[in-house]
Each structure stands twice: as C-alpha cells, then as structure tokens.
Protein backbone atom coordinates (compact mmCIF):
# COMPACT_ATOMS: atom_id res chain seq x y z
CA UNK A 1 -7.22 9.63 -27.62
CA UNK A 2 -3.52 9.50 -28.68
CA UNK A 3 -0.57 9.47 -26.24
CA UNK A 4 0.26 12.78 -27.56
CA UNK A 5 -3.15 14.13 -27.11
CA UNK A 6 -2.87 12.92 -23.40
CA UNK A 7 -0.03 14.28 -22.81
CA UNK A 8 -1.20 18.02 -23.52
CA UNK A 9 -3.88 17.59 -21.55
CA UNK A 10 -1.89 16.31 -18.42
CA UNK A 11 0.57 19.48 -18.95
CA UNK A 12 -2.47 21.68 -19.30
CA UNK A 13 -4.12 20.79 -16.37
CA UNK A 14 -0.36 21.31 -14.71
CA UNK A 15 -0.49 24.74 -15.77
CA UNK A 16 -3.77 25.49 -14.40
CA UNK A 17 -6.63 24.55 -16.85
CA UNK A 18 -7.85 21.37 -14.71
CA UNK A 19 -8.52 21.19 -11.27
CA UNK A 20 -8.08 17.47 -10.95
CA UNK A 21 -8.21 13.63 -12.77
CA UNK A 22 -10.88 11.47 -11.48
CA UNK A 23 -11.63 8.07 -11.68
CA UNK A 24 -14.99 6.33 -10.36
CA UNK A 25 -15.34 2.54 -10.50
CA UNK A 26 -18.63 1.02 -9.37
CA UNK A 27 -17.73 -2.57 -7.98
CA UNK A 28 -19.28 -5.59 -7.43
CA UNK A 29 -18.22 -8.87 -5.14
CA UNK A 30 -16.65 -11.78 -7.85
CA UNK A 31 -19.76 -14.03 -6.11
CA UNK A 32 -22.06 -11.80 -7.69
CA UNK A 33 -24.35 -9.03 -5.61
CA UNK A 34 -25.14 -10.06 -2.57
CA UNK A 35 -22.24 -12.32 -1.94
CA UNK A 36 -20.04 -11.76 1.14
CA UNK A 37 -17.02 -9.76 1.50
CA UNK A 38 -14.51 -9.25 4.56
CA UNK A 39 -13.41 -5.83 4.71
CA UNK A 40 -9.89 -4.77 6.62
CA UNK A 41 -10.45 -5.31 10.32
CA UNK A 42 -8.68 -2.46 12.85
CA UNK A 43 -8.28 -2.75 16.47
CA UNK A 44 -9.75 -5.51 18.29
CA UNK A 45 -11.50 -7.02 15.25
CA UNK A 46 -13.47 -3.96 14.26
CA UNK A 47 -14.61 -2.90 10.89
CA UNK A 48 -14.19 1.03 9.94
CA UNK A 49 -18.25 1.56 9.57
CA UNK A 50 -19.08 4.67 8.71
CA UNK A 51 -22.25 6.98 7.88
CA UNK A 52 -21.86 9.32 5.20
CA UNK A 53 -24.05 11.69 3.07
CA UNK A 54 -24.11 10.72 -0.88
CA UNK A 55 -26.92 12.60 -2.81
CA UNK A 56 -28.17 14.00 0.29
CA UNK A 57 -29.48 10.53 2.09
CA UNK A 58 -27.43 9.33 5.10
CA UNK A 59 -25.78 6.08 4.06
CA UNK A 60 -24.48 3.53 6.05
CA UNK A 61 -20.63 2.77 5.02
CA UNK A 62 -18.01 0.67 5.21
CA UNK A 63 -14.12 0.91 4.17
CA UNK A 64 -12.91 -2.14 2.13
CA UNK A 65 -9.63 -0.36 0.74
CA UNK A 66 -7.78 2.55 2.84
CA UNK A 67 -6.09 5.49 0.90
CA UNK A 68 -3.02 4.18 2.45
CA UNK A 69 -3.49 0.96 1.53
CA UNK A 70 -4.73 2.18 -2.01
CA UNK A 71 -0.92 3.72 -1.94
CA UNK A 72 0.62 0.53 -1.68
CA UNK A 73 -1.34 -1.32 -4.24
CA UNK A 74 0.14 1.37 -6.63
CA UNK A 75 3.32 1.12 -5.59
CA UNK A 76 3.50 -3.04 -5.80
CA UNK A 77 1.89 -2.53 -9.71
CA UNK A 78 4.82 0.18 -10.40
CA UNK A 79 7.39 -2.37 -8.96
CA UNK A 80 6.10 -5.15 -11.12
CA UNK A 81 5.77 -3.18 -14.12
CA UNK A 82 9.91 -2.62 -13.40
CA UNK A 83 10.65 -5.66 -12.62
CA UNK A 84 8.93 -6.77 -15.79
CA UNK A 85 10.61 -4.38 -18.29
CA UNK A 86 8.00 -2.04 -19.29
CA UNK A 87 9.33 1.16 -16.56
CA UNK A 88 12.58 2.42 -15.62
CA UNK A 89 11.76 3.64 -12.55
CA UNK A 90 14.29 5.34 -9.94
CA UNK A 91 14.12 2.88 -7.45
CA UNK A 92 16.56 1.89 -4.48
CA UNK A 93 16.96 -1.41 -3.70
CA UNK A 94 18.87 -3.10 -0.65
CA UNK A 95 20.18 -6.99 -0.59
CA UNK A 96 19.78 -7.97 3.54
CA UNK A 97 20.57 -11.56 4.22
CA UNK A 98 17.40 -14.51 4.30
CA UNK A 99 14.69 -11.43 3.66
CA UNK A 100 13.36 -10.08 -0.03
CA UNK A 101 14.70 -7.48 -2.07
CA UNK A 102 13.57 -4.02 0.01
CA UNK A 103 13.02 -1.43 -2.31
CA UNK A 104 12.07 2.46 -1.92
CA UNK A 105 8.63 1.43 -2.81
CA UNK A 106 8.19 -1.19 -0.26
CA UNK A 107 9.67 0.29 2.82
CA UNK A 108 6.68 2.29 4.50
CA UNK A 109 8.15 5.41 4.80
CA UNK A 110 9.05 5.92 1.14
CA UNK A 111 12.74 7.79 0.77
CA UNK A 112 12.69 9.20 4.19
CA UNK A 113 12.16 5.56 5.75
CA UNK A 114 14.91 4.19 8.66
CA UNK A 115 16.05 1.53 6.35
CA UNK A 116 17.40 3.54 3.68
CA UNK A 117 18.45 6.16 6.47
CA UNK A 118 20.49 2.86 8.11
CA UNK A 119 22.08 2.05 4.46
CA UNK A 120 25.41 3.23 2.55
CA UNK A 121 25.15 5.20 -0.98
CA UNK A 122 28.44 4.96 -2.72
CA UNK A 123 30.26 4.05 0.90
CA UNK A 124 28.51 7.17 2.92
CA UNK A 125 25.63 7.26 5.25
CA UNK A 126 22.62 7.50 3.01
CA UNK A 127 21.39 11.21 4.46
CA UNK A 128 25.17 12.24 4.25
CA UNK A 129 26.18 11.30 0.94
CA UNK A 130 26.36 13.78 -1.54
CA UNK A 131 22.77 13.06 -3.31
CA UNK A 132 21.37 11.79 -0.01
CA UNK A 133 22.10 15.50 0.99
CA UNK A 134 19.66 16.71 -1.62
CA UNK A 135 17.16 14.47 -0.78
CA UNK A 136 16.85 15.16 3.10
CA UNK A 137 16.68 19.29 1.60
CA UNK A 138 14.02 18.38 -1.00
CA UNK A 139 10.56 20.34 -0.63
CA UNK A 140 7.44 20.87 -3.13
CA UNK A 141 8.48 23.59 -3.79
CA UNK A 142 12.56 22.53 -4.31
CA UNK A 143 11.84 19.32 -5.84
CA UNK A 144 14.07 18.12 -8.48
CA UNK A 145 16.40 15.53 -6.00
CA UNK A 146 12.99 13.86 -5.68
CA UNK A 147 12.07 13.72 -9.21
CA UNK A 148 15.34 12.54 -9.73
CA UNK A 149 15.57 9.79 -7.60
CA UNK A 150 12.08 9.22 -5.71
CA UNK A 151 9.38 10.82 -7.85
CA UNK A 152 6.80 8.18 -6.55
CA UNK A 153 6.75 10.51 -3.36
CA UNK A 154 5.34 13.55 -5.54
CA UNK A 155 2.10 11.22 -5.71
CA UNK A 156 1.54 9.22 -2.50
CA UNK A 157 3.33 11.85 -0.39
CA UNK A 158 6.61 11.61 2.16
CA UNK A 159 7.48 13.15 5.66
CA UNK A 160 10.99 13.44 7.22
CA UNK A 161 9.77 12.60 10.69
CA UNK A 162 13.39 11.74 11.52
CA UNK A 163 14.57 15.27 10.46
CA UNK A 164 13.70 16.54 14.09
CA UNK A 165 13.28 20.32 11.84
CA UNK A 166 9.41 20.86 13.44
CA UNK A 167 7.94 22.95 11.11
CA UNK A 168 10.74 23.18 8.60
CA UNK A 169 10.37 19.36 8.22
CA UNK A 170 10.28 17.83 4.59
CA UNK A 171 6.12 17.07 3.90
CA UNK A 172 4.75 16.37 0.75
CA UNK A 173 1.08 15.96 0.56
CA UNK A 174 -0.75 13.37 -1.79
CA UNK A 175 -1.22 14.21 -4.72
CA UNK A 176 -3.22 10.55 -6.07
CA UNK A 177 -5.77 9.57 -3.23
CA UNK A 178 -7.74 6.67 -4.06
CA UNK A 179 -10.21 4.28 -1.64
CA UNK A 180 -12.88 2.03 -1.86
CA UNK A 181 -16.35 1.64 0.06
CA UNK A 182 -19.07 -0.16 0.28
CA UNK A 183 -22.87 1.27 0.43
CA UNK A 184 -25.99 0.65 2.70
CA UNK A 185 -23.26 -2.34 4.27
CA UNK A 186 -24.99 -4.69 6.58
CA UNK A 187 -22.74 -6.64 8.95
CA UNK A 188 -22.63 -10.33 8.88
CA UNK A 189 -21.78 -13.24 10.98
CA UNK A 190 -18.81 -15.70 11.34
CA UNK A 191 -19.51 -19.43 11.79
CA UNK A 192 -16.97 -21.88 12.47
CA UNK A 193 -16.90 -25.57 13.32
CA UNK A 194 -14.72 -28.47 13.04
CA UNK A 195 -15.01 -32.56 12.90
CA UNK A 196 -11.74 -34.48 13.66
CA UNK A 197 -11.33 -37.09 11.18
CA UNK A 198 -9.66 -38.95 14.11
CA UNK A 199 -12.42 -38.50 16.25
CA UNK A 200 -10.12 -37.39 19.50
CA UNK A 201 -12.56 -37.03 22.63
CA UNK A 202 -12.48 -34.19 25.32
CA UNK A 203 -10.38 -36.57 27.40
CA UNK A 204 -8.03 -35.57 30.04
CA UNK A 205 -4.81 -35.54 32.01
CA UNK A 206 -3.37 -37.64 29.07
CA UNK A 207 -1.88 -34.48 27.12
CA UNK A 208 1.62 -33.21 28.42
CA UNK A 209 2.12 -29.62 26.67
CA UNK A 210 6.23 -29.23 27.28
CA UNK A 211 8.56 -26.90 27.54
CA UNK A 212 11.40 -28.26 25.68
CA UNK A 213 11.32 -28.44 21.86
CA UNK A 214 8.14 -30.97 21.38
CA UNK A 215 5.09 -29.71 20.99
CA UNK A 216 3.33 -32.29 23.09
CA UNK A 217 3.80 -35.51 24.91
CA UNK A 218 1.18 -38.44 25.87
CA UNK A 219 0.91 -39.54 29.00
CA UNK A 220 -0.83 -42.36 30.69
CA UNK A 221 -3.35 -41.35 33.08
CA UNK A 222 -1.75 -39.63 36.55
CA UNK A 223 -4.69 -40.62 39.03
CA UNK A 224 -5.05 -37.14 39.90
CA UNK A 225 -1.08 -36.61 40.15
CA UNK A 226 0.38 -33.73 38.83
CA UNK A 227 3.55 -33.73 36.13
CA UNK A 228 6.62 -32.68 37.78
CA UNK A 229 7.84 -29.49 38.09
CA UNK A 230 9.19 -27.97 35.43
CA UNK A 231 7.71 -30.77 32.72
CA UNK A 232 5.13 -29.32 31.62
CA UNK A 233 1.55 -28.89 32.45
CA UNK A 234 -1.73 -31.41 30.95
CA UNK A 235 -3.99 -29.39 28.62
CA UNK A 236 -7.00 -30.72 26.45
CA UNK A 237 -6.49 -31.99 22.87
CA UNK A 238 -8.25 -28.67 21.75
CA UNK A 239 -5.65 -27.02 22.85
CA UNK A 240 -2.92 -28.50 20.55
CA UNK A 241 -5.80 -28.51 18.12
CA UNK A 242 -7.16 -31.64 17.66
CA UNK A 243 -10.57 -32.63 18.65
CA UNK A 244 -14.15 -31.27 17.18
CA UNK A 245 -15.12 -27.55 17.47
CA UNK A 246 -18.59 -26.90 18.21
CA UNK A 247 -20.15 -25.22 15.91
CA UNK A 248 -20.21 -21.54 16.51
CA UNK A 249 -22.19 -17.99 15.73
CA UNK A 250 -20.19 -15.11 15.78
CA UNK A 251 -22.05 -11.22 17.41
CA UNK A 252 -22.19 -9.65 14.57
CA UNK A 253 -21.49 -6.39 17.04
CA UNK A 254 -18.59 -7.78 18.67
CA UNK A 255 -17.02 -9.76 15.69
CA UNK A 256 -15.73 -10.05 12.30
CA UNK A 257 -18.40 -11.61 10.12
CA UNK A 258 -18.12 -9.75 7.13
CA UNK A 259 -20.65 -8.13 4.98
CA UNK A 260 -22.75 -7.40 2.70
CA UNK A 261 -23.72 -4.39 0.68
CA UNK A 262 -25.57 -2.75 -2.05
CA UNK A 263 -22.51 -1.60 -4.40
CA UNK A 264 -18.99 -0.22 -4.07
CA UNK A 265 -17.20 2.55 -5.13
CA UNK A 266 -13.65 3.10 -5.91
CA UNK A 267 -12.82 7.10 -5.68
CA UNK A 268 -9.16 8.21 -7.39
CA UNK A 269 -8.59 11.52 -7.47
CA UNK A 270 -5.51 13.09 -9.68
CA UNK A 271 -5.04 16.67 -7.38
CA UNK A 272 -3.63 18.92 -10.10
CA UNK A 273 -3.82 21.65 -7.88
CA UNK A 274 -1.36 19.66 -5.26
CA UNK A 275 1.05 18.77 -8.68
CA UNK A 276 1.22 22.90 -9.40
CA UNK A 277 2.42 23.14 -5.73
CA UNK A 278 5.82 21.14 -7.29
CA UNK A 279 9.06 23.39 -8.23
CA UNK A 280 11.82 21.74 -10.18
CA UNK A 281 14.57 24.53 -9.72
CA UNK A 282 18.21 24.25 -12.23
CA UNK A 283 21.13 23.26 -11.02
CA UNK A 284 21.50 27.15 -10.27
CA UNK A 285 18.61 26.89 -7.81
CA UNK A 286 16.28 28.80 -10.74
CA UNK A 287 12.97 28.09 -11.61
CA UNK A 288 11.32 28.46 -15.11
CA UNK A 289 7.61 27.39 -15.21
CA UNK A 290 7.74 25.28 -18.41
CA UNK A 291 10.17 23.18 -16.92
CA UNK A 292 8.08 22.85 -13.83
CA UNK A 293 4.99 22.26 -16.35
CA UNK A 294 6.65 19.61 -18.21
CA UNK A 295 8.20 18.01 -14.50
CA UNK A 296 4.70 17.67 -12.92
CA UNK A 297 3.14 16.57 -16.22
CA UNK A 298 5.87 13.59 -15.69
CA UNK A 299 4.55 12.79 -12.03
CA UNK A 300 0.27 13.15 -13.61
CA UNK A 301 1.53 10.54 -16.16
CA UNK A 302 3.38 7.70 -13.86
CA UNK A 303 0.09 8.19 -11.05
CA UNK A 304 -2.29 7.65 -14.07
CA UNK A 305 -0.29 4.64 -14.81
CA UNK A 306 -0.40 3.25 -11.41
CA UNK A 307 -3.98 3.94 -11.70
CA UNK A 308 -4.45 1.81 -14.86
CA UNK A 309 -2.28 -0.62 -13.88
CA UNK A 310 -3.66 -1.17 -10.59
CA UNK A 311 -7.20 -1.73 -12.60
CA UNK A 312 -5.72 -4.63 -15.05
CA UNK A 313 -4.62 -5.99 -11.99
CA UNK A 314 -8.26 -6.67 -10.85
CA UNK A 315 -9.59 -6.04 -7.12
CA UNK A 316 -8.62 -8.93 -5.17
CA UNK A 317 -8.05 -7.12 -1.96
CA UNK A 318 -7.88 -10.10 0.67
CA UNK A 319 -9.22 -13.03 1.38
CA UNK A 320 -12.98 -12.87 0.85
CA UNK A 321 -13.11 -9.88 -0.96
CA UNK A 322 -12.48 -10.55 -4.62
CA UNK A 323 -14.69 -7.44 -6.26
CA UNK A 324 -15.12 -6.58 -10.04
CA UNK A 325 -15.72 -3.71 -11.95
CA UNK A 326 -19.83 -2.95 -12.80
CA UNK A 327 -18.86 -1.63 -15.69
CA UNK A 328 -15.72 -0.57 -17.38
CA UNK A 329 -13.90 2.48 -14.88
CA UNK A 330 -15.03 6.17 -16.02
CA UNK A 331 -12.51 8.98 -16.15
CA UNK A 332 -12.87 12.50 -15.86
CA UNK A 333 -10.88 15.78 -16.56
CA UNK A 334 -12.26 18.17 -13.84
CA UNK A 335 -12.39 21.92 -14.45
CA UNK A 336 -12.68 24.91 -11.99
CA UNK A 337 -15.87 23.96 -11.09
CA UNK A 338 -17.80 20.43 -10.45
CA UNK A 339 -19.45 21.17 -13.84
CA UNK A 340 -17.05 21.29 -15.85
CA UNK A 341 -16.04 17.70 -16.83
CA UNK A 342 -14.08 16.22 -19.88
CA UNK A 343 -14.85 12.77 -19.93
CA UNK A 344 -11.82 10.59 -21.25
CA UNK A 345 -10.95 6.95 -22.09
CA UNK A 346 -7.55 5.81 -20.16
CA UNK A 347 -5.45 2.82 -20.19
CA UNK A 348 -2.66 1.15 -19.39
CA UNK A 349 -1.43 1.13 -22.72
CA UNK A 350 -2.21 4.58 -23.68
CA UNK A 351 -0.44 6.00 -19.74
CA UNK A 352 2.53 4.08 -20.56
CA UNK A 353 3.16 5.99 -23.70
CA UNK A 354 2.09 9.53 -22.65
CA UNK A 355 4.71 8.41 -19.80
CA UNK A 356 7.10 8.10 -22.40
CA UNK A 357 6.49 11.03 -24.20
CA UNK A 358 6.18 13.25 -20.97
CA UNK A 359 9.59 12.18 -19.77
CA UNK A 360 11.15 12.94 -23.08
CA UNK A 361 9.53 16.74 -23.23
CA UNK A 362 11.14 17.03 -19.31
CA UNK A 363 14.38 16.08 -20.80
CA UNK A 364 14.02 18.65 -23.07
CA UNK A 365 14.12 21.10 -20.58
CA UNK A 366 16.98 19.12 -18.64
CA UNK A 367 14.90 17.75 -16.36
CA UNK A 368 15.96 14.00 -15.86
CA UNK A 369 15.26 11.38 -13.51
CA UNK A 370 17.82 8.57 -12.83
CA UNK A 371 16.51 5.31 -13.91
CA UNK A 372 16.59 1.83 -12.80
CA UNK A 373 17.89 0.25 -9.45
CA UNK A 374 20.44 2.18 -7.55
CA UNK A 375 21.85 0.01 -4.86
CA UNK A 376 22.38 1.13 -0.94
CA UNK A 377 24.27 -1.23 1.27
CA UNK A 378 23.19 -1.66 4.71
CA UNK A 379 25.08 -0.72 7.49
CA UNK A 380 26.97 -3.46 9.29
CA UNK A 381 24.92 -2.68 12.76
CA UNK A 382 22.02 -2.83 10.58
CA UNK A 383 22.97 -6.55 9.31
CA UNK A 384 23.45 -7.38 12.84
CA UNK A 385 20.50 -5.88 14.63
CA UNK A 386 18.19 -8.14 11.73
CA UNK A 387 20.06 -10.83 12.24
CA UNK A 388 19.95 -11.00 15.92
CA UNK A 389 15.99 -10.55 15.51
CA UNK A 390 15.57 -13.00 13.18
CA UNK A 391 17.90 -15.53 15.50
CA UNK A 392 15.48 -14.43 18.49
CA UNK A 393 12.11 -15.06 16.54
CA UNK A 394 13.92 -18.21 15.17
CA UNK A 395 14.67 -19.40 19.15
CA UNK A 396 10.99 -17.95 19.96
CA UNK A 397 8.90 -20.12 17.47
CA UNK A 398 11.16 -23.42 18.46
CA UNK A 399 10.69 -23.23 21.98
C-alpha cells in the first residue's frame, strides 16, 4: 500500500465509508509461554481480574495494559518521535526549576490540565490569552483551536473539569482506545527471602533508630534501660534492613504474585464514527465538509502513527512483563457491519508519510496546525508553590 493509497482510505472512512481501524496483536511473555508476568496492581495490591465472554465461553481475565495507560504509551512515542526529528507536533512545553521538561503530552489532563491553566502564553494567563481563549471554547463539533494547537486530544480525548460550565463543559471522547489482556490468567505467588552477607543476628536493644539526621546509632547494651527521651527508640536490625528474611509464600488471594496465562491480546480500535463527530469551522465560524474530511483524516493519520510507533517500540510494560508479538500485528478497515473487513498492512514508515501527505491536503483547504514547541511560562505562585513542596519533601526524606 502506498502513502497515497492510505491516505484515501483514512479520508474515506472520515466521510463515512468505514466504521472504524482495528488492530489485534496476539502477545506472548519475552520468557516464552508460560513464563510469569506482573500485571498493574490497583488498590491494596489487587489485580483487575475479570471474566469475560470471547466466542461464547466465559473466560477468566486479567488487565495488563489500561486504555488510559495505553493513552500514555502513545503519547511518550509521539513525544520521542518530536524530540527526535521525524514530527512537528504542536506541543507546549514549560521549563520549572530541578523537574523535566512538562509538556502538553505529559501533564495528565492534556490542554485543559492545571499546569498549563497556572502558566503565561505570550505574558497572559494561559485560559485568558487570546488563543488560550479559543481553546477553553473548543468543542467536537468547533474544533479547529484544537487541531491547531492540541490535536492529540481529538484521539485520546480531553475534559474541562475546571470550566465549572456542567453540561456545557468542553468533552471530547476517545477516538483511539487501545488495551491489553491476558486469557484463562491463573494467579501466582510471590516469594521472597534474604541472606545477609554480614550475617547480623536478631539481637536486641543495641540498635538506636534517631530522630535527628542519622539513620541509626549503636548502642551498647542498656540492661533493660530505656534511651532517653527524645533520643530515639531501639528497633531490630530488620528494621533498618539488615539481617536475613525468612523465606516467604505470598496468598495468592490476598497478594501480588503475578501470573500466568494462556495468550494476550492487544485491542486498538480507530473510532471513525467518533472522528466524523469533529467540525473544523473558518475563521468565519463556517463549516465546509471537505475541509472537515481532510481535518479528521489528519487526526486518523497521527493515531495510526502512535499506533505503529508504539509497536516498534516493543511491549515492555513494567517490570516483569516484557511481552512480544505472536505474530506480526493484523490491521483491519471495518465497514458498516462486522463483516465487512479490508485487511491492510501498516507501519511506521508508511503512517509517517500518509501523515505527511494528509497534513498537506488540510493545508489545502487552510486548515493548519502550529508546529513545534510553543513555550508557556509558569506563574510566579506556581514556581513558588513547587518549590516550597519540593523544599518540604527535601526536609521530609532527611529527617
């Protein structure tokens, strides 16, 4: 398939000829099957298990990768692929003192987050300056500030929950959903142990935890005395870790062993259907639908890019649970009906240049997005309100 071929199909499906863009990857662990993986834990340790049908049999699941952490995969492979030269991405960027870069596609909330809200654009309040206006306005269906200068919230979605507007509130749904399971998963156990090379017995009343900035003092022995007030109080080595651990089984009920499972599944879903929802009205609030064609077309490219890139990068998700690819990812072209399929072979390569090309037919219809970084300054009681956190954690930790 050619770039240009792509591209027609992405602006067809935008007009209403495709229902959505699918992509299913059947995964292994990197161990091989069978190995162990450790899937995301939630509240108190837990694992999100959870029974599904698939093919009409009752399966017992288990989420390794969460849509919204999907989200932010593709976001960290569209930074990099800006950072490295080969996208010019709208992208907002902030400088804050002893922390990294923050850009509009790390900051959780996206272009309506309280960081960028706290920052200057061009020496105004970021929702009062003049483009900052547009933005807090922008809707699906009054899109253009966002394609302008945050189209990554036309895929993974954005809500003004500072907005206070109720129902009038700016939502965009998602219009790329992606996440990855893991079938017929069977919970595991966690062992741990420890030998101390130094071979430090459970002995007592000899270890004087303080309160000033040592960790730890050794005493002689008190003959049953206790350490003055305000000293400190005598703990055992193990708890200033040193000292064996027994070794130890974890409930595989009550705690995070990890698991195993027959296969996983990565799910990405392209929503053409949500992309038609998008409007790019003229600067004289008009809408023309090739214009809005050619617009969303832009958006289907850039999330099929994520989605490629996001597969070069591999699936090393977290510690203990590295997974690979059964077989190379399959994509589909899905009709208006489950039927219909057009099967198609995507890459990197091949979304970077349909990107390209898309952006250039948008331009055509004066549709332009502003690339590259476009620098906010924070707000001076934002520089101080980090800064006295940072002191406090700083004071925290040494104490």
């Amino acid at each position: 398939m050619t770039s240009d071929e792509l591209v027609q199909l992405l602006t067809r499906g935008c007009q209403g000829q495709f229902t959505a863009l699918r992509s299913i990857t059947r995964l292994q662990p990197a161990g091989g099957p069978g190995d162990k993986v450790f899937p995301p834990t939630y509240a108190d340790g837990a694992y999100a298990f959870e029974t599904r049908v698939l093919d009409g049999a009752r399966v017992e699941t288990v989420l390794l990768d969460s849509v919204q952490s999907q989200a932010n995969r593709f976001e960290e492979v569209l930074l990099e692929a800006c950072r490295a030269g080969r996208l010019a991405l709208p992208l907002f960027e902030i400088e804050i003192p002893g922390h990294e870069t923050i850009t509009s596609l790390t900051v959780p909330h996206r272009v309506h987050d309280a960081i960028l809200r706290d920052s200057l654009w061009d020496g105004a309040a970021f929702r009062e300056s003049e483009n900052g206006k547009r933005l807090v306005s922008a809707r699906a269906w009054n899109a253009t500030a966002f394609y302008e200068y945050a189209p990554t919230v036309l895929l993974f979605g954005t809500w003004d929950s500072q907005s206070g507007g109720g129902v009038n509130t700016a939502k965009v749904a998602r219009s790329l959903v992606s996440e990855i399971i893991a079938l017929d998963a069977v919970r595991g156990v966690r062992t741990s142990s420890r030998i101390d090379p130094l071979g430090i017995k459970l002995v007592r009343d000899v270890i004087l935890k303080t309160e000033d900035g040592d960790l730890w003092r050794f005493v002689e022995p008190a003959d049953g005395r206790k350490p003055a007030k305000g000293s400190g109080k005598l703990v055992r080595p193990s708890e200033i870790n040193h000292g064996n651990v027994a070794p130890s089984i974890t409930n595989p009920e009550t705690g995070p062993g990890g698991v195993t499972f027959r296969e996983a599944v990565q799910t990405t879903v392209l929503s053409f259907t949500q992309l038609r929802k998008l409007r790019f009205p003229d600067p004289g609030g008009n809408s023309h639908p090739d214009r809005d064609a050619a617009g969303r077309a832009v958006i289907a490219a850039l999330g099929l890019l994520a989605v490629t890139l996001c597969q070069d990068e591999g699936y090393q998700l977290r510690s203990r649970c590295h997974l690979v690819p059964a077989e190379a990812p399959r994509f589909e072209f899905l009709g208006r009906t489950a039927k219909d399929l057009q099967p198609a072979e995507l890459d990197s390569s091949l979304a970077v240049d349909a990107l390209s090309q898309a952006l250039q037919a948008a331009e055509a219809h004066g549709l332009c997005w502003r690339p590259g970084p476009i620098q906010l300054q924070p707000r001076p009681d934002l520089l101080k309100l980090v800064d006295y956190s940072d002191r406090t954690v700083s004071a925290a930790e040494g104490a």
